[in-house]
PDB file of N, CA and C in Angstrom:
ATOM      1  N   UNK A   1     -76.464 -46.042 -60.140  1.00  0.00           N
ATOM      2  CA  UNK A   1     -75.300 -45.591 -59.397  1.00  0.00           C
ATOM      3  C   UNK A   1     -74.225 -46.682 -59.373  1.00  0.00           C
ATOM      4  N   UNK A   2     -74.509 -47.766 -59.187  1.00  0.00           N
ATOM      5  CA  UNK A   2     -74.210 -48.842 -58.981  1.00  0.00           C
ATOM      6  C   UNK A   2     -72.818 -49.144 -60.130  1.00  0.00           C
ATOM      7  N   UNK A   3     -73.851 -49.302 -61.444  1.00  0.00           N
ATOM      8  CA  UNK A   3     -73.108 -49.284 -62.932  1.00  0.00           C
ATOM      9  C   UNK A   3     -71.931 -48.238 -62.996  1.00  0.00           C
ATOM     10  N   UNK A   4     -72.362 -46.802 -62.537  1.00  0.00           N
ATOM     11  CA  UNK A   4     -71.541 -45.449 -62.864  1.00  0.00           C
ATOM     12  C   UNK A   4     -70.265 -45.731 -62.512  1.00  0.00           C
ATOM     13  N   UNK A   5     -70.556 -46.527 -61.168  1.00  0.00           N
ATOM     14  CA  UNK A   5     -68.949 -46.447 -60.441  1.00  0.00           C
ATOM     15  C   UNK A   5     -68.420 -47.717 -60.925  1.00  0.00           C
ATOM     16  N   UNK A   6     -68.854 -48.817 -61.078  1.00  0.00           N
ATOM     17  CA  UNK A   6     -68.431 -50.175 -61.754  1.00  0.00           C
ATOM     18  C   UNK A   6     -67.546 -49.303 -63.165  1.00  0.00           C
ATOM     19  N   UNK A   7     -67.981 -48.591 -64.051  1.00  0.00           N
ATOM     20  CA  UNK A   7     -67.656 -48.293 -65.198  1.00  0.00           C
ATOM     21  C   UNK A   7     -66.158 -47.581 -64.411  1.00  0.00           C
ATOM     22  N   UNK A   8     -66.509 -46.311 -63.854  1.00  0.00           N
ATOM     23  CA  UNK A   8     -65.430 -45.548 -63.588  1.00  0.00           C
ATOM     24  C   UNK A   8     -64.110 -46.449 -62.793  1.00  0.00           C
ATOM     25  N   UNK A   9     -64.820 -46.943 -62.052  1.00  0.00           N
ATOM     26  CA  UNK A   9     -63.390 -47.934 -61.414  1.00  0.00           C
ATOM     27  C   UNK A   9     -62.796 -48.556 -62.725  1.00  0.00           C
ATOM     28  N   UNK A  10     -63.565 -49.223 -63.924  1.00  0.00           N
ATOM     29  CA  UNK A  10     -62.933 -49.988 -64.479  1.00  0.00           C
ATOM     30  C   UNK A  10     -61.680 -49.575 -65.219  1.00  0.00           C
ATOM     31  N   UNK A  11     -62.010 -48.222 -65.916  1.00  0.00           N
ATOM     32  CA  UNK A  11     -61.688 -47.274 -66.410  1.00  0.00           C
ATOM     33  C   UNK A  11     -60.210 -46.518 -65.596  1.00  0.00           C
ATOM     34  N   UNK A  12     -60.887 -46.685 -64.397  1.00  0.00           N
ATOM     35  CA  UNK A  12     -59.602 -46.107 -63.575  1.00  0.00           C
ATOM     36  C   UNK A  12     -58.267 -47.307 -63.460  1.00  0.00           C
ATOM     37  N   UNK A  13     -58.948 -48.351 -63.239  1.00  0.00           N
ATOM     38  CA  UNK A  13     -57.946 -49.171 -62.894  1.00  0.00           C
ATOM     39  C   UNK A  13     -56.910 -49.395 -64.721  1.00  0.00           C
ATOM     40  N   UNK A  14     -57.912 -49.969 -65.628  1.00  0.00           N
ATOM     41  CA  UNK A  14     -57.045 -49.607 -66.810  1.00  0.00           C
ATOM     42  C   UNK A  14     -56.308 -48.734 -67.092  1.00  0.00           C
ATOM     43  N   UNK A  15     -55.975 -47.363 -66.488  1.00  0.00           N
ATOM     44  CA  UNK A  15     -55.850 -46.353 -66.941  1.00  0.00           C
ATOM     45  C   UNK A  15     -54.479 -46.834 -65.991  1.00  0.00           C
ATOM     46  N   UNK A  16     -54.563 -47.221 -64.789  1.00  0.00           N
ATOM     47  CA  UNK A  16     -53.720 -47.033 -63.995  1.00  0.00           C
ATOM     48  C   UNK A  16     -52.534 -48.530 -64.301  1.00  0.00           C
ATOM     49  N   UNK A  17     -52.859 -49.516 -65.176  1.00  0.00           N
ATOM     50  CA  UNK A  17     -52.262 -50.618 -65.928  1.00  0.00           C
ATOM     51  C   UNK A  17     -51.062 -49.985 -66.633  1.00  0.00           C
ATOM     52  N   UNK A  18     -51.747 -48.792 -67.811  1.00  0.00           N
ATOM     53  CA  UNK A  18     -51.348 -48.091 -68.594  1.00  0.00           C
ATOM     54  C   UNK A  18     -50.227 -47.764 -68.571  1.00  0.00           C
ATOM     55  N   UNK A  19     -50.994 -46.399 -68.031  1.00  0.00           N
ATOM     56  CA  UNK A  19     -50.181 -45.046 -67.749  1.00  0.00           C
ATOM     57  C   UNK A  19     -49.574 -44.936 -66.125  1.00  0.00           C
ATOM     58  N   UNK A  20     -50.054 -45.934 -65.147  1.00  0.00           N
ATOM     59  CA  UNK A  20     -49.952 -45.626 -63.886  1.00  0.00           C
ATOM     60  C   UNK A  20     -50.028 -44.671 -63.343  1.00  0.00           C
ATOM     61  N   UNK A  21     -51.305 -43.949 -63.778  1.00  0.00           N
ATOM     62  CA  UNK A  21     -51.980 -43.267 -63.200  1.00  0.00           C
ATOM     63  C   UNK A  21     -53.304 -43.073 -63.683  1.00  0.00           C
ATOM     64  N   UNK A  22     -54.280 -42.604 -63.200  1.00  0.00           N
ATOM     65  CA  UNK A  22     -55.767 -41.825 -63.735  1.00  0.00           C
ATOM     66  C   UNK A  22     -56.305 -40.347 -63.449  1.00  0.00           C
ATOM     67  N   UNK A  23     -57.041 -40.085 -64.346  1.00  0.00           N
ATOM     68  CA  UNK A  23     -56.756 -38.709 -64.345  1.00  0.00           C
ATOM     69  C   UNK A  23     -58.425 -38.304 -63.400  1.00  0.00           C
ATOM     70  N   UNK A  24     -58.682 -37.573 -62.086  1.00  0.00           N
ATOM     71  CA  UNK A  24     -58.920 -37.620 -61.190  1.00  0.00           C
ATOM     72  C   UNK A  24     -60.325 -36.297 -61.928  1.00  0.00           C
ATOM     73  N   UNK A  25     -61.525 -36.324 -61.412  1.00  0.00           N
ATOM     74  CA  UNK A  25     -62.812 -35.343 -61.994  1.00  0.00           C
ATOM     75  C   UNK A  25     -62.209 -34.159 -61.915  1.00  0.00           C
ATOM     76  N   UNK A  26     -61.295 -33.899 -61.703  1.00  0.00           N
ATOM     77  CA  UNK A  26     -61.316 -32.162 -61.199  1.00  0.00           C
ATOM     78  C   UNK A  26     -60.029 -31.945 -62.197  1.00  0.00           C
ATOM     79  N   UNK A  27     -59.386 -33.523 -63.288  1.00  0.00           N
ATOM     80  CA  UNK A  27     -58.257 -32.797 -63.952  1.00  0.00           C
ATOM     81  C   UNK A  27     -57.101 -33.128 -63.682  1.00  0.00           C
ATOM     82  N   UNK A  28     -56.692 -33.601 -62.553  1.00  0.00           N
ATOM     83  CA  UNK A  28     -55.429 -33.668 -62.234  1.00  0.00           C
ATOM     84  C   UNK A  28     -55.088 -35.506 -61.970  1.00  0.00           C
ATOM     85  N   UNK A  29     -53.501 -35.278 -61.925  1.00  0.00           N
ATOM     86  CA  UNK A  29     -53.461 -36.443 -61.891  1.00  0.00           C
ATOM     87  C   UNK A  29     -53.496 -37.292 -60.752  1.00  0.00           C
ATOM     88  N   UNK A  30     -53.652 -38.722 -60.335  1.00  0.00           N
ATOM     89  CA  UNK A  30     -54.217 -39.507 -58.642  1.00  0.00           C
ATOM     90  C   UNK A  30     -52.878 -39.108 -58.323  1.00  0.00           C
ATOM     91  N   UNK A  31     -51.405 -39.489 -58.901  1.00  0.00           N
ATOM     92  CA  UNK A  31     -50.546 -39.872 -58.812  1.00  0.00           C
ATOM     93  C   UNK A  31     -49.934 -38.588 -57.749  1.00  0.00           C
ATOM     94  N   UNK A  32     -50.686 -37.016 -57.612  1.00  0.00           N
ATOM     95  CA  UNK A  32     -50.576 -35.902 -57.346  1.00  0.00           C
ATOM     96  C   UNK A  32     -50.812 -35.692 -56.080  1.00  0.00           C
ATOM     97  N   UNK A  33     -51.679 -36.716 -55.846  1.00  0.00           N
ATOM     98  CA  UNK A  33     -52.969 -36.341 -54.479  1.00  0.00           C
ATOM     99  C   UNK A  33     -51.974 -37.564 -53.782  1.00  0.00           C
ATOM    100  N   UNK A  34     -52.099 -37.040 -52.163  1.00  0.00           N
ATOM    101  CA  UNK A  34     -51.558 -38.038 -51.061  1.00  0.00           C
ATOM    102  C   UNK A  34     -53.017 -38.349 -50.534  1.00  0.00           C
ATOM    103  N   UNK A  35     -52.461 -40.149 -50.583  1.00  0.00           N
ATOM    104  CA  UNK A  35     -53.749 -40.761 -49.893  1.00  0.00           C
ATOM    105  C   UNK A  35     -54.157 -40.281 -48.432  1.00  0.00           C
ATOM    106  N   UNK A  36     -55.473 -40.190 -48.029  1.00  0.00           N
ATOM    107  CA  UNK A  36     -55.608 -39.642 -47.051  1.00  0.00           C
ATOM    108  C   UNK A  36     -55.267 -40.915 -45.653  1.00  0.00           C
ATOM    109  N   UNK A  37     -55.056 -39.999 -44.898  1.00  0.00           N
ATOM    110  CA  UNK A  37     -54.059 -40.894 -43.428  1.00  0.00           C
ATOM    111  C   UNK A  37     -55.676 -41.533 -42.832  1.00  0.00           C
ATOM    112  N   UNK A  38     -55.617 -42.659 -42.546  1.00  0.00           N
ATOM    113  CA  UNK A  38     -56.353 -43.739 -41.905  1.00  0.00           C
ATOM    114  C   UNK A  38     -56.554 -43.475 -40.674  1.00  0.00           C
ATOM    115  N   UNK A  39     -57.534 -43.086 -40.018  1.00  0.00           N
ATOM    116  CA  UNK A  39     -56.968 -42.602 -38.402  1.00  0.00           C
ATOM    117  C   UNK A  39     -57.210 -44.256 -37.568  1.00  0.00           C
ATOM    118  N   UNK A  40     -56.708 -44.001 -37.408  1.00  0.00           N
ATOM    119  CA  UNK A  40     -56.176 -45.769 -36.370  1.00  0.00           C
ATOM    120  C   UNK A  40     -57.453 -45.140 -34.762  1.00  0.00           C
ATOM    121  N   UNK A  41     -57.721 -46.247 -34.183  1.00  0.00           N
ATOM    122  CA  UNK A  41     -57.909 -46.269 -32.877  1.00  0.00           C
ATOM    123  C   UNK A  41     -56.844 -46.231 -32.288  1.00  0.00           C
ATOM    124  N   UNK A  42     -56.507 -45.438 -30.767  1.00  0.00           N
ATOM    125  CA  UNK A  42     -55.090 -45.544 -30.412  1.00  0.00           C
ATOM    126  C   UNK A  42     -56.066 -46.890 -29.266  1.00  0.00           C
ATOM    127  N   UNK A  43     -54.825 -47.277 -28.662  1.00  0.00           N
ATOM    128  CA  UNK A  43     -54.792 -48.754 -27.500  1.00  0.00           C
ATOM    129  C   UNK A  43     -55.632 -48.032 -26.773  1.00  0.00           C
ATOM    130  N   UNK A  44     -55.866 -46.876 -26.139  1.00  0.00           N
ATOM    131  CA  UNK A  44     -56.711 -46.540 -25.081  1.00  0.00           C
ATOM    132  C   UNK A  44     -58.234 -46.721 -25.530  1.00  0.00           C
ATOM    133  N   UNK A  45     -58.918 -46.140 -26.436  1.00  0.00           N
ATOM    134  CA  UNK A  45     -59.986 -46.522 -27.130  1.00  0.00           C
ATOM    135  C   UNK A  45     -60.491 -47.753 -27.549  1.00  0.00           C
ATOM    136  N   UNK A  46     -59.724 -48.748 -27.772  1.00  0.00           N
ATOM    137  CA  UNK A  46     -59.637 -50.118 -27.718  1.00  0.00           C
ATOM    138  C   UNK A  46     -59.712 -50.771 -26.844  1.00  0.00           C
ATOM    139  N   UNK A  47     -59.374 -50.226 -25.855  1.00  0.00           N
ATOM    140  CA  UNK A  47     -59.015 -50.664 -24.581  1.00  0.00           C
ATOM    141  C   UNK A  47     -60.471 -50.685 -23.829  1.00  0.00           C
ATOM    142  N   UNK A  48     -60.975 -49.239 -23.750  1.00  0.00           N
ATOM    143  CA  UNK A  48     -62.194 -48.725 -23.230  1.00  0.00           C
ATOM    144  C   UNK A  48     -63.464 -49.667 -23.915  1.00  0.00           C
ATOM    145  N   UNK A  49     -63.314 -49.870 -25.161  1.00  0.00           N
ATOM    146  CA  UNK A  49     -64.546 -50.685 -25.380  1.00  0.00           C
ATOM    147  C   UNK A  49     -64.398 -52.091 -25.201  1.00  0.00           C
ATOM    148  N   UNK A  50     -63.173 -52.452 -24.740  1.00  0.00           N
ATOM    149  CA  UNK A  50     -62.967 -53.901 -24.148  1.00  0.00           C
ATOM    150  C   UNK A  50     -63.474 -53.975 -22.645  1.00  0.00           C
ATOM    151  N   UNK A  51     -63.258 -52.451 -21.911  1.00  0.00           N
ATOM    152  CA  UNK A  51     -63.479 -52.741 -20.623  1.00  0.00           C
ATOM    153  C   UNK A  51     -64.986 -52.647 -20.257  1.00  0.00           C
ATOM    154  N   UNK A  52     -65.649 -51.719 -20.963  1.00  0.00           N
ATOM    155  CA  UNK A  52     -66.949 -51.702 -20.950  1.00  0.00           C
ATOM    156  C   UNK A  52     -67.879 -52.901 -21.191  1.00  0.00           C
ATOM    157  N   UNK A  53     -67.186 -54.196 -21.936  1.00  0.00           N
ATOM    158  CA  UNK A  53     -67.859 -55.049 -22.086  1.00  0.00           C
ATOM    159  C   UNK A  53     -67.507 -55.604 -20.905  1.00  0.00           C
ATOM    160  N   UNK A  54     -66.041 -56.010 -20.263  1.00  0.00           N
ATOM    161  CA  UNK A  54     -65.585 -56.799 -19.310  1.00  0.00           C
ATOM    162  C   UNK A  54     -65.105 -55.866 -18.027  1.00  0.00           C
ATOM    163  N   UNK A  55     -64.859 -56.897 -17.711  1.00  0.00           N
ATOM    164  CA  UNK A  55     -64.484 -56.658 -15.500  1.00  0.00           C
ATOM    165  C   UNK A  55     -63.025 -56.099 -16.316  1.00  0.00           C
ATOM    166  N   UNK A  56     -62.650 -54.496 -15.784  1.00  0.00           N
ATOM    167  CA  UNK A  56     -61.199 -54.106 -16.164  1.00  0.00           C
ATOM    168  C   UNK A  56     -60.314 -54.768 -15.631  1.00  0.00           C
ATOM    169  N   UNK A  57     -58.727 -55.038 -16.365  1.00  0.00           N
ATOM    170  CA  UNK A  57     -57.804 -56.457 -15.393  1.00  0.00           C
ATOM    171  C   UNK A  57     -57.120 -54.959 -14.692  1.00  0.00           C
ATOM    172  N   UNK A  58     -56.430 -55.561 -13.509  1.00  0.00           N
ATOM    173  CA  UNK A  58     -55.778 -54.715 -12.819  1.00  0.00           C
ATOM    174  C   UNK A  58     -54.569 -53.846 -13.355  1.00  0.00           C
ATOM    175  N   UNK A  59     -54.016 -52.766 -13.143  1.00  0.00           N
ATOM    176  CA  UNK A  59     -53.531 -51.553 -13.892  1.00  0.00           C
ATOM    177  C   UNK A  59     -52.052 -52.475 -13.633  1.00  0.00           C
ATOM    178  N   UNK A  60     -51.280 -52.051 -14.612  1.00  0.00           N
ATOM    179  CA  UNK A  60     -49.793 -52.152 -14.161  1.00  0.00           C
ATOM    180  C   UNK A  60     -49.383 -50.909 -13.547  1.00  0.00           C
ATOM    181  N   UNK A  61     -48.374 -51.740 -12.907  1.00  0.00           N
ATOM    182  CA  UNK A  61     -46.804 -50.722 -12.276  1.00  0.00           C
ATOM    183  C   UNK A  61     -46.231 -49.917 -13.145  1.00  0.00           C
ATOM    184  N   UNK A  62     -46.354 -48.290 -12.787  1.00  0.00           N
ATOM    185  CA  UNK A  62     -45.470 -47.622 -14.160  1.00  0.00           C
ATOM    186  C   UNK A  62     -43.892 -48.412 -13.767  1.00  0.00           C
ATOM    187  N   UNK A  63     -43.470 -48.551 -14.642  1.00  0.00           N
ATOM    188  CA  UNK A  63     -42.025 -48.689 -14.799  1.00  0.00           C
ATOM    189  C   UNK A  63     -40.879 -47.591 -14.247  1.00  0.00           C
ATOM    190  N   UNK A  64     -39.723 -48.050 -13.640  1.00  0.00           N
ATOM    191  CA  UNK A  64     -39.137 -47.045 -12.501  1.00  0.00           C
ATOM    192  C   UNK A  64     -38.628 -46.073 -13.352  1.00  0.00           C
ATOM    193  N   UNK A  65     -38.334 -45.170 -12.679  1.00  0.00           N
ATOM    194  CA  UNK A  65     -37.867 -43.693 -13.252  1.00  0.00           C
ATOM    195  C   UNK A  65     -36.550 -43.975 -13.835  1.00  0.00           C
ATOM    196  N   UNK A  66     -35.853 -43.332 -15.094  1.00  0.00           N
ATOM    197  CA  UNK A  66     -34.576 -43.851 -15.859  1.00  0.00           C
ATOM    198  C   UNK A  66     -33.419 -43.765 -15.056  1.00  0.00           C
ATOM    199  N   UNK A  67     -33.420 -42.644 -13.879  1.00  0.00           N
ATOM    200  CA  UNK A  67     -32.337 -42.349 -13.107  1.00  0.00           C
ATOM    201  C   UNK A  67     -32.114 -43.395 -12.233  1.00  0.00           C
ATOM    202  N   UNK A  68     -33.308 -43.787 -11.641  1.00  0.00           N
ATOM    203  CA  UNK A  68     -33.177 -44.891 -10.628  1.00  0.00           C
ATOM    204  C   UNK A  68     -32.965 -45.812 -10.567  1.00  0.00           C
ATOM    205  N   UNK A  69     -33.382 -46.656 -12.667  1.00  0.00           N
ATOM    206  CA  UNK A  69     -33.349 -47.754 -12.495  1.00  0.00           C
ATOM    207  C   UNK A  69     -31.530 -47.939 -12.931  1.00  0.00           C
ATOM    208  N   UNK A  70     -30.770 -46.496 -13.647  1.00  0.00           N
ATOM    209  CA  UNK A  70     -29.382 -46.555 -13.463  1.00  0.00           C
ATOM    210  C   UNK A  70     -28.604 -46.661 -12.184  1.00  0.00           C
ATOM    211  N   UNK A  71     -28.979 -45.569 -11.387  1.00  0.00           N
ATOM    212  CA  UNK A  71     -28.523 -46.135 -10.084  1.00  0.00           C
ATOM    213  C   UNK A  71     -28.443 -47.671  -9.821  1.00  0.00           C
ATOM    214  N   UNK A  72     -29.564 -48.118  -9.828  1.00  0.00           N
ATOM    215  CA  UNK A  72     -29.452 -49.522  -9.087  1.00  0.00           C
ATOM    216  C   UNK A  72     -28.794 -50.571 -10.113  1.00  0.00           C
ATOM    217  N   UNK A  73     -28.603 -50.243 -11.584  1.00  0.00           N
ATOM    218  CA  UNK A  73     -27.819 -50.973 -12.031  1.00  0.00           C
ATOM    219  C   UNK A  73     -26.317 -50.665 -11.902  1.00  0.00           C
ATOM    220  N   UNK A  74     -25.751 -49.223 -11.670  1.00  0.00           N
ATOM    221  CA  UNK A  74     -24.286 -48.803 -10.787  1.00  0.00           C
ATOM    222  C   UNK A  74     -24.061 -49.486  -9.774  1.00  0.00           C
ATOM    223  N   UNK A  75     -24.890 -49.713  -9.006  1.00  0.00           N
ATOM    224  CA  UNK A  75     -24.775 -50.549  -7.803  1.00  0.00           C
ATOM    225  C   UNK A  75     -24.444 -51.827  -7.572  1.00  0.00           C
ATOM    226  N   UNK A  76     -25.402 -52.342  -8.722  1.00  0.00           N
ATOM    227  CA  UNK A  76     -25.228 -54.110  -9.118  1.00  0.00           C
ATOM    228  C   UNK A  76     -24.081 -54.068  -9.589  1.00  0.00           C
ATOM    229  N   UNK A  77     -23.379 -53.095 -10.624  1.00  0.00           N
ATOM    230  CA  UNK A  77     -21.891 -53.441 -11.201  1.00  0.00           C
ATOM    231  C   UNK A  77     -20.946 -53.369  -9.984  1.00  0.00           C
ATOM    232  N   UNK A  78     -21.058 -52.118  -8.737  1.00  0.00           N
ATOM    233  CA  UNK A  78     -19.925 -51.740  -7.744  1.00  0.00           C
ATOM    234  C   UNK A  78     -20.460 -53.548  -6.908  1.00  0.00           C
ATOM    235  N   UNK A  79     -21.344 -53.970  -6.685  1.00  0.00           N
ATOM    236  CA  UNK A  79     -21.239 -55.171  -5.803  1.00  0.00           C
ATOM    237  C   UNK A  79     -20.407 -56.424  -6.960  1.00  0.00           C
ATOM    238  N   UNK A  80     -20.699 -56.162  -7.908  1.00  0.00           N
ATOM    239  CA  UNK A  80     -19.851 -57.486  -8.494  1.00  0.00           C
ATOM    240  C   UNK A  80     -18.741 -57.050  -8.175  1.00  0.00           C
ATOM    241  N   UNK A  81     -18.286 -56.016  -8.658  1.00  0.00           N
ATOM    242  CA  UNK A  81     -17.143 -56.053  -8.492  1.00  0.00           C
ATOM    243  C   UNK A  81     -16.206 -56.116  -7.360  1.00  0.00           C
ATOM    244  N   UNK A  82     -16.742 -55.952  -5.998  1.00  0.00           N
ATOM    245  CA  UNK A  82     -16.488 -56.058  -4.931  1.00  0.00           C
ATOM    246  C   UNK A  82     -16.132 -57.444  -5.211  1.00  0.00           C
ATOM    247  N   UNK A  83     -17.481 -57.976  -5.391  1.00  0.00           N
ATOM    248  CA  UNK A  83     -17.458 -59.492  -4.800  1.00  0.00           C
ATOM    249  C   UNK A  83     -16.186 -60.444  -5.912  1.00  0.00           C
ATOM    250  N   UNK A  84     -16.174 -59.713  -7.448  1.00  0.00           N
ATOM    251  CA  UNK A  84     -14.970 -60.452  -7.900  1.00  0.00           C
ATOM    252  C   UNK A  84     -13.611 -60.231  -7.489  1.00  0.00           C
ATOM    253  N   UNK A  85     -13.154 -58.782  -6.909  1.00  0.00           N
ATOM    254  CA  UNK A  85     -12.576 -58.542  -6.097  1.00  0.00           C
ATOM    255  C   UNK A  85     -12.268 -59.867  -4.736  1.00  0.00           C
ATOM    256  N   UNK A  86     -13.180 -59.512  -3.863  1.00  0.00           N
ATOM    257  CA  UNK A  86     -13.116 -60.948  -2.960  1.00  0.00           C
ATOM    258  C   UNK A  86     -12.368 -62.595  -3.378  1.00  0.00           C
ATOM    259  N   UNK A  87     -13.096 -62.500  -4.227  1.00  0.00           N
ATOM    260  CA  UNK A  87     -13.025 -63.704  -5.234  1.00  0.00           C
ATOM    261  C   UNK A  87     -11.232 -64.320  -5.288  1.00  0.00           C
ATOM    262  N   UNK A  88     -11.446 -63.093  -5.961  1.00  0.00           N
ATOM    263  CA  UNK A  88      -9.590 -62.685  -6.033  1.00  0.00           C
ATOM    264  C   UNK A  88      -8.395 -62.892  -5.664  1.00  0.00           C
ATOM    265  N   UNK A  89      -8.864 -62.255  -3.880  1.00  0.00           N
ATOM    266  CA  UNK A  89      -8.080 -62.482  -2.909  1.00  0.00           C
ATOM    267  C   UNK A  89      -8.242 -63.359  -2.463  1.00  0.00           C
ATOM    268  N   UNK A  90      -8.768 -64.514  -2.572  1.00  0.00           N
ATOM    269  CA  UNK A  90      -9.183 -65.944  -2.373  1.00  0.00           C
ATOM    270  C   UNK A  90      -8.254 -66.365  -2.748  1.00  0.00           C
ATOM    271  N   UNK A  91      -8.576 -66.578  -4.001  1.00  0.00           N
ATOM    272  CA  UNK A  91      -7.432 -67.356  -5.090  1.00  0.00           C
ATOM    273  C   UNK A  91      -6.451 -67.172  -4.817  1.00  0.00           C
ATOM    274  N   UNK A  92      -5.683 -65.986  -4.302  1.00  0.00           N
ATOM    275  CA  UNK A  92      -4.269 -65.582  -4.629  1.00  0.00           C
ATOM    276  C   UNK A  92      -3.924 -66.063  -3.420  1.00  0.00           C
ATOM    277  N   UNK A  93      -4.606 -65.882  -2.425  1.00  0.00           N
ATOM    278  CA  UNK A  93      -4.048 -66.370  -0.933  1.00  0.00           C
ATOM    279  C   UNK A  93      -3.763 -68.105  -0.826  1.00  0.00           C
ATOM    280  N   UNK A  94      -4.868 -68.607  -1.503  1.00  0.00           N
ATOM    281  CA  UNK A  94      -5.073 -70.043  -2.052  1.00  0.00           C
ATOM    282  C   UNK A  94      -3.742 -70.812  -2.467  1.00  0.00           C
ATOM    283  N   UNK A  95      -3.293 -69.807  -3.830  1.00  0.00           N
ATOM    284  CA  UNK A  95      -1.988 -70.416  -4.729  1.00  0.00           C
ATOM    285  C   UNK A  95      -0.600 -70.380  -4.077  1.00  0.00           C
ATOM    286  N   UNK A  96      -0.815 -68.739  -3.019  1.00  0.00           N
ATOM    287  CA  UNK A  96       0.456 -68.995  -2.379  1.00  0.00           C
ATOM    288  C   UNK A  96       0.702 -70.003  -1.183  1.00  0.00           C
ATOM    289  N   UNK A  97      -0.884 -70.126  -0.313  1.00  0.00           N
ATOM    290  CA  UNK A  97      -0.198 -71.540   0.208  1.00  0.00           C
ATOM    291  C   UNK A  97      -0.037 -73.220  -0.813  1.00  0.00           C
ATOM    292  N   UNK A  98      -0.843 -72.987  -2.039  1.00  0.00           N
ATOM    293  CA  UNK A  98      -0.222 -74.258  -2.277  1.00  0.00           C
ATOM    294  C   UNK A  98       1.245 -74.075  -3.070  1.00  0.00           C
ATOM    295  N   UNK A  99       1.877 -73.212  -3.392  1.00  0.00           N
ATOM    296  CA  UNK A  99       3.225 -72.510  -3.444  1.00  0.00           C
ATOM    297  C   UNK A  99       4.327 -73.121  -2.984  1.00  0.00           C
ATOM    298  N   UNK A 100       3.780 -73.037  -1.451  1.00  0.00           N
ATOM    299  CA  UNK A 100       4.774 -73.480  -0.386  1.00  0.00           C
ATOM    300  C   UNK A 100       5.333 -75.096  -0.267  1.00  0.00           C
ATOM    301  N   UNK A 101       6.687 -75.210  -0.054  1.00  0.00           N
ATOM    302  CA  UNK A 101       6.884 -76.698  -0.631  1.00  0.00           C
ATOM    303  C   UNK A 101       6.267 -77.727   0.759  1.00  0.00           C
ATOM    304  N   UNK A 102       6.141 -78.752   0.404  1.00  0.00           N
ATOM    305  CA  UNK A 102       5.198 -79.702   1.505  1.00  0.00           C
ATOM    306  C   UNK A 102       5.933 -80.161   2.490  1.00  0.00           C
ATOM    307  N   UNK A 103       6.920 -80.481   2.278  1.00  0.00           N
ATOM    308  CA  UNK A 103       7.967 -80.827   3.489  1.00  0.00           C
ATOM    309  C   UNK A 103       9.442 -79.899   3.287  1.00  0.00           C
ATOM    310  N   UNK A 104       9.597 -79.073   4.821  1.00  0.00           N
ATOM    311  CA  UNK A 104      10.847 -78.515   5.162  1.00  0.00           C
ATOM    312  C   UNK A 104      11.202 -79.033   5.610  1.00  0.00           C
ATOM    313  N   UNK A 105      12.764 -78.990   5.384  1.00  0.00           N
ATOM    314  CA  UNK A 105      13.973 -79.598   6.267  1.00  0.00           C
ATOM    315  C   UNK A 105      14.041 -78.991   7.093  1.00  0.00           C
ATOM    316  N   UNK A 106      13.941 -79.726   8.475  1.00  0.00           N
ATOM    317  CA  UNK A 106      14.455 -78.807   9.849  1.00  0.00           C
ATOM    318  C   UNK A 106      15.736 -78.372   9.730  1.00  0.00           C
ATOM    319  N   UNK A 107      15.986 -77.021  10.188  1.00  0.00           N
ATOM    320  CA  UNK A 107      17.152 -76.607   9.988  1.00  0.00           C
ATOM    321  C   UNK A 107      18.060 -77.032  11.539  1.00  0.00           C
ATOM    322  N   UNK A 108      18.883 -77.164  10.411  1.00  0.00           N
ATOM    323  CA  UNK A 108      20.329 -77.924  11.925  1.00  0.00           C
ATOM    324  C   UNK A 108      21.199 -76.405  12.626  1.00  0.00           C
ATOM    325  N   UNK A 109      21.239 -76.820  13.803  1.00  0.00           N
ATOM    326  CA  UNK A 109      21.735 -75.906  14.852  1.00  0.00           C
ATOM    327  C   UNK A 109      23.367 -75.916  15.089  1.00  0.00           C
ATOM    328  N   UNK A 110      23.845 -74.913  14.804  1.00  0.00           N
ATOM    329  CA  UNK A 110      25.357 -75.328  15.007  1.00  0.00           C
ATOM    330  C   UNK A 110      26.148 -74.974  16.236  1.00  0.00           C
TER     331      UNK A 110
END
């Protein structure tokens, strides 16, 4: 059995040097046939035979709902902007007293 398939691989792989392709027992060509899909373990199954060996680690926090976590970023933008707002009126109140000239002449009385 051993030999049969040693031969046929060899055969196949030359063939596939070649022609880039080999021609498959039933006739047709490999080049025809889709390789078959690999089934993967998904993370949960992986997961399960990790926990079965070990102490499970504690679950996470689902992550907040999409609406909510917009809200609270609307919110964070309306407080900046408040607060650059504030900011603002700082400054401007700031420039107009340094604006003002440093010494007035008393005005004379007639």
């Amino acid at each position: 059995m051993h030999e049969a398939d040693k031969k046929r691989h060899d055969q196949q792989s030359e063939a596939i040097k070649t022609k880039g392709y080999f021609i498959m027992e039933d006739g047709s060509k490999s080049s025809e046939h889709k390789p078959k899909d690999k089934k993967r373990r998904s993370k949960k199954d992986a997961q399960a035979d990790v926990d079965s060996e070990e102490e499970s680690p504690p679950k996470r926090r689902k992550s907040q709902p999409k609406k909510q976590k917009v809200a609270e970023e609307k919110k964070d933008e309306e407080l900046d902007l408040e607060e650059s707002e504030t900011v603002n009126a700082i400054r401007k109140s700031m420039s107009k007293k340094a604006q003002k000239p440093a010494a007035q002449k008393p005005k004379e009385h007639k």
